[in-house]
N, C-alpha and C. Protein backbone atom coordinates (compact mmCIF):
# COMPACT_ATOMS: atom_id res chain seq x y z
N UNK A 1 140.96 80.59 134.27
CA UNK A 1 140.91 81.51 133.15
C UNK A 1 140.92 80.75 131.82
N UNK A 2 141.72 79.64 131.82
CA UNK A 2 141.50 78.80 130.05
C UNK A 2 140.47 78.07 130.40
N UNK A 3 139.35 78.23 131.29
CA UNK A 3 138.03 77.28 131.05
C UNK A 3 137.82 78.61 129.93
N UNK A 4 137.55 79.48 130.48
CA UNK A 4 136.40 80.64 130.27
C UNK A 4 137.10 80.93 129.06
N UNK A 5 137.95 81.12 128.56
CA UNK A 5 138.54 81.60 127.01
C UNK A 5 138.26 80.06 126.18
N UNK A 6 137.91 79.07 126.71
CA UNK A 6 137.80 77.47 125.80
C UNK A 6 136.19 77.76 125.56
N UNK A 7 135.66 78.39 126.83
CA UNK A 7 133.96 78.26 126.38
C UNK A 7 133.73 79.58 126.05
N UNK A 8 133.97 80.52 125.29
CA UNK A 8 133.90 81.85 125.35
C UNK A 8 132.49 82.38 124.28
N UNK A 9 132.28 81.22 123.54
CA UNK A 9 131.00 81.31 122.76
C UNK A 9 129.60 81.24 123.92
N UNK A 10 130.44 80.09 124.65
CA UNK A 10 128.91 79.50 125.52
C UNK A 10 128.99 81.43 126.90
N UNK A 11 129.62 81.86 126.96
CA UNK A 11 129.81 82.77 127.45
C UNK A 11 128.77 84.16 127.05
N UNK A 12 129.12 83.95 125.35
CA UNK A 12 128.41 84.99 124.74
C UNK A 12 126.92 84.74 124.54
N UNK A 13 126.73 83.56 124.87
CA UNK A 13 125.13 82.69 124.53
C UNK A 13 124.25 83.32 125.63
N UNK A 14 125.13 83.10 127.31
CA UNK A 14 124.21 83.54 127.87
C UNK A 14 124.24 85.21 128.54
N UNK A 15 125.12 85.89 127.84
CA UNK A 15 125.35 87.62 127.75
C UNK A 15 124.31 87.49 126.77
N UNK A 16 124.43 87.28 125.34
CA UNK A 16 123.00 87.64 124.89
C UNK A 16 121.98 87.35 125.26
N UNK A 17 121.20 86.58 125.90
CA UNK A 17 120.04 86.31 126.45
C UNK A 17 119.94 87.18 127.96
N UNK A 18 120.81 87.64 128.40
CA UNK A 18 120.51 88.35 129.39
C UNK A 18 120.29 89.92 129.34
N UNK A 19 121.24 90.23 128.23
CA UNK A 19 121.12 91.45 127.61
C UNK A 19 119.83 91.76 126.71
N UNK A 20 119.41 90.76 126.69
CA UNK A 20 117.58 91.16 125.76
C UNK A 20 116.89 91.05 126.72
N UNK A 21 117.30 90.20 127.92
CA UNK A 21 115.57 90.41 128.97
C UNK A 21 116.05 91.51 130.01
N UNK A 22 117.41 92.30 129.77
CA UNK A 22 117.50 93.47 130.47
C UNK A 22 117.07 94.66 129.39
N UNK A 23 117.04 94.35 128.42
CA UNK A 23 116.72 95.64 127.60
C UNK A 23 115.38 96.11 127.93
N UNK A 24 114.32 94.86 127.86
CA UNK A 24 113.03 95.55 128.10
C UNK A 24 112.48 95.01 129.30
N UNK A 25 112.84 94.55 130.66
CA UNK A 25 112.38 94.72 131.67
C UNK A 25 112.13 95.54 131.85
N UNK A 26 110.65 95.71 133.02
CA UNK A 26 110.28 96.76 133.23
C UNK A 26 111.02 97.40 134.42
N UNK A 27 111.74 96.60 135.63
CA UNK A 27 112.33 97.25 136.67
C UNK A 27 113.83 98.22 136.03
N UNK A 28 114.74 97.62 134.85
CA UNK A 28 115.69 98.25 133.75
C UNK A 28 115.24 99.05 133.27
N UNK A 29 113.94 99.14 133.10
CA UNK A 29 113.19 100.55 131.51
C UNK A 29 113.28 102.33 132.50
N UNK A 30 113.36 102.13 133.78
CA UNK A 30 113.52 103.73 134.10
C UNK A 30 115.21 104.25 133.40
N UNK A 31 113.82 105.92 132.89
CA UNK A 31 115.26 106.57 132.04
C UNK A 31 116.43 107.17 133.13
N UNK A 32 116.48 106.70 134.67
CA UNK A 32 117.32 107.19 135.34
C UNK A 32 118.55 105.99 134.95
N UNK A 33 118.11 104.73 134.50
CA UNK A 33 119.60 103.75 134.48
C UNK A 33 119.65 103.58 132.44
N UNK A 34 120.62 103.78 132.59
CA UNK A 34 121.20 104.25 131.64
C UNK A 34 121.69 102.76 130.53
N UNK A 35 121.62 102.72 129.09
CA UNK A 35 122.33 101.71 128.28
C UNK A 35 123.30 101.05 128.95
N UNK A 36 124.63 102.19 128.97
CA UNK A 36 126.13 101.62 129.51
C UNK A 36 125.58 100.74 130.66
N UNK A 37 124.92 101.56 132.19
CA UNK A 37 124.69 100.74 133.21
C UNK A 37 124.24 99.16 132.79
N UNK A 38 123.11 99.14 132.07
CA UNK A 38 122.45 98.11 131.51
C UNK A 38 123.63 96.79 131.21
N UNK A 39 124.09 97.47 130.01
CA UNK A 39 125.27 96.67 129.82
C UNK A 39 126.30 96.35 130.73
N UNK A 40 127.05 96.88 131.55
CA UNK A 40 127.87 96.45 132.74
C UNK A 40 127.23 95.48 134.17
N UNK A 41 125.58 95.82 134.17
CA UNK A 41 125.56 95.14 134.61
C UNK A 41 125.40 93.94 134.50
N UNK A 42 124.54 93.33 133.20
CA UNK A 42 124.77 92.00 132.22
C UNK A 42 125.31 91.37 132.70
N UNK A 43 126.88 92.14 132.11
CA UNK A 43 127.94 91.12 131.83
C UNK A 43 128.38 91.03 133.21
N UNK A 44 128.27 91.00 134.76
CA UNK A 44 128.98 90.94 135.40
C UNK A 44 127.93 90.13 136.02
N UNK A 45 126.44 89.84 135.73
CA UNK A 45 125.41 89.00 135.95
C UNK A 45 126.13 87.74 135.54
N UNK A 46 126.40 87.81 133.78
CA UNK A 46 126.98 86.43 133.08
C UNK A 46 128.22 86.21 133.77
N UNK A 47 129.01 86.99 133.99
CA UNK A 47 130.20 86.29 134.57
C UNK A 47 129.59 85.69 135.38
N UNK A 48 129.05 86.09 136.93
CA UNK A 48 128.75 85.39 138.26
C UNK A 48 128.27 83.84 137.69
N UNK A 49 127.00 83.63 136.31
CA UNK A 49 126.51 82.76 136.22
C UNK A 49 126.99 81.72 135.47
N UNK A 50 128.15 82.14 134.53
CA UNK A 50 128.80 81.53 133.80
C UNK A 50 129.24 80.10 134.26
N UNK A 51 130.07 79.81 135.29
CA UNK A 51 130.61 78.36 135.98
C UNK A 51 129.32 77.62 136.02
N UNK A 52 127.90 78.28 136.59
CA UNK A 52 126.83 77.94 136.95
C UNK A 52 126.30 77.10 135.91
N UNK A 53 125.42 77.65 135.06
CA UNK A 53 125.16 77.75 133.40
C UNK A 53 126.36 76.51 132.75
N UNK A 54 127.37 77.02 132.38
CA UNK A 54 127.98 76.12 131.37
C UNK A 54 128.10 74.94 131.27
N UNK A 55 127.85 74.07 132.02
CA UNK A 55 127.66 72.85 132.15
C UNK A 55 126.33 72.14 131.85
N UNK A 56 125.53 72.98 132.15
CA UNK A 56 123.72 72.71 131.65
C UNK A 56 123.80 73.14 129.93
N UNK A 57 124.42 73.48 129.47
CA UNK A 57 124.12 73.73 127.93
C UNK A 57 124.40 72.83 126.82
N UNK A 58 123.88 72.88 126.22
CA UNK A 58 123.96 72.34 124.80
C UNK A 58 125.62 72.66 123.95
N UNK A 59 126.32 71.23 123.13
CA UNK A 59 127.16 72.21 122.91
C UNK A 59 126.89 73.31 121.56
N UNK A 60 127.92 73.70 121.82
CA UNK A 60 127.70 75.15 120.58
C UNK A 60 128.20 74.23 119.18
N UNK A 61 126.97 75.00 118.58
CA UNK A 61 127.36 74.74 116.98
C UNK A 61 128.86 75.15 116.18
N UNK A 62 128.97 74.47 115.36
CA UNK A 62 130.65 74.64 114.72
C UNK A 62 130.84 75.83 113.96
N UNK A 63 129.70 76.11 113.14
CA UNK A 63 129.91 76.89 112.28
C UNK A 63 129.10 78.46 112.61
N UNK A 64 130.06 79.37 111.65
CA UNK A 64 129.44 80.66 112.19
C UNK A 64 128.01 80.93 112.00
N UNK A 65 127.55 80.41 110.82
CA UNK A 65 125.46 80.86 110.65
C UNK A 65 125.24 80.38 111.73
N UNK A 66 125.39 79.09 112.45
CA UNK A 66 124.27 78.04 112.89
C UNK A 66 124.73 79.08 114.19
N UNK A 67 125.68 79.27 114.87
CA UNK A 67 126.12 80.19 115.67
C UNK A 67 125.55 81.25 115.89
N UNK A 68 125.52 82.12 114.85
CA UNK A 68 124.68 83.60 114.91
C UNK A 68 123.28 82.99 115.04
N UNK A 69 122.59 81.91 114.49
CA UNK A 69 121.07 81.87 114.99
C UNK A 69 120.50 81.82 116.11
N UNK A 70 121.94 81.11 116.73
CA UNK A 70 121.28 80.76 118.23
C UNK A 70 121.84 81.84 118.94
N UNK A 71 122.40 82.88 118.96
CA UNK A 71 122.85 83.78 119.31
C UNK A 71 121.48 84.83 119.34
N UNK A 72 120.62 84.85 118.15
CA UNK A 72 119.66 85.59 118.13
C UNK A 72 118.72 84.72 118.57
N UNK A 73 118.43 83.77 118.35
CA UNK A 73 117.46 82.94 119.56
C UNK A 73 118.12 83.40 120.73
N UNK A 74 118.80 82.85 121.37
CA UNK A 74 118.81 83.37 122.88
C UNK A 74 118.54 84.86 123.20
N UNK A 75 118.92 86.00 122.49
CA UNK A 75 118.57 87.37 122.40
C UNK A 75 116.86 87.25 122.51
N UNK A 76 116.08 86.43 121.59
CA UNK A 76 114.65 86.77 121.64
C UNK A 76 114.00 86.24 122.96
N UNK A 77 114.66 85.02 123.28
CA UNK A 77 114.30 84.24 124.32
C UNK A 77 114.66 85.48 126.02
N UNK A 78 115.58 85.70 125.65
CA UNK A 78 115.48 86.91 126.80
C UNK A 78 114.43 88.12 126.71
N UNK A 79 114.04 88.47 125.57
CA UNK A 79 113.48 89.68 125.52
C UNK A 79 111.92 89.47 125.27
N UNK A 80 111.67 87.65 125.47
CA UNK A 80 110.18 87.53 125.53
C UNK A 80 110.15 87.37 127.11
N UNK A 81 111.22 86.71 127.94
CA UNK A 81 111.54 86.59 129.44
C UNK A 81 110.78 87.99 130.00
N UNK A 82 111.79 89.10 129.69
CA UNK A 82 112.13 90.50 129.93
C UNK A 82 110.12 91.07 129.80
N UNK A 83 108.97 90.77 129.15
CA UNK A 83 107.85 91.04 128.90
C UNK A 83 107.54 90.92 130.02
C-alpha cells in the first residue's frame, strides 16, 4: 500500500489514458453501459495494471503545469488509441 500512495501520480497517468480510450471506444460507446460503469471499470483496469506499468515509465515531472500536460497528453493518447 505505501508503493501505490509514493507513485500515486504515476497511478493517475495511466487512469487518464485509459479513461480517454474508454470514452470513445467503440465496444464502450453502447448507450446500454453507462459513464459511472465506464469509470469503475477504468480504474479497476489501472489498478490490475498499475504494479505492471509503473516500472516502464518515465519519471513524473515535479511541478504541477509540466504535470497537468502530461496528464492531458496521456488523456489524448488514449482517446486517439480508443479511434
Amino acid at each position: 500500500m505505501e508503493y501505490f500512495i509514493n507513485h500515486f501520480q504515476v497511478f493517475l497517468l495511466i487512469l487518464s489514458r485509459l479513461m480517454g480510450l474508454l470514452s470513445v471506444a467503440p465496444v464502450f460507446s453502447y448507450p446500454s453501459i453507462s459513464v459511472p460503469q465506464k469509470m469503475i471499470f477504468s480504474f479497476l483496469v489501472s489498478v490490475i495494471l498499475f504494479p505492471v506499468i509503473a516500472g516502464f515509465l518515465p519519471p513524473v515531472p515535479g511541478d504541477m503545469g509540466s504535470y497537468g500536460l502530461v496528464v492531458i497528453a496521456e488523456a489524448l493518447i488514449g482517446i486517439l488509441l480508443g479511434f
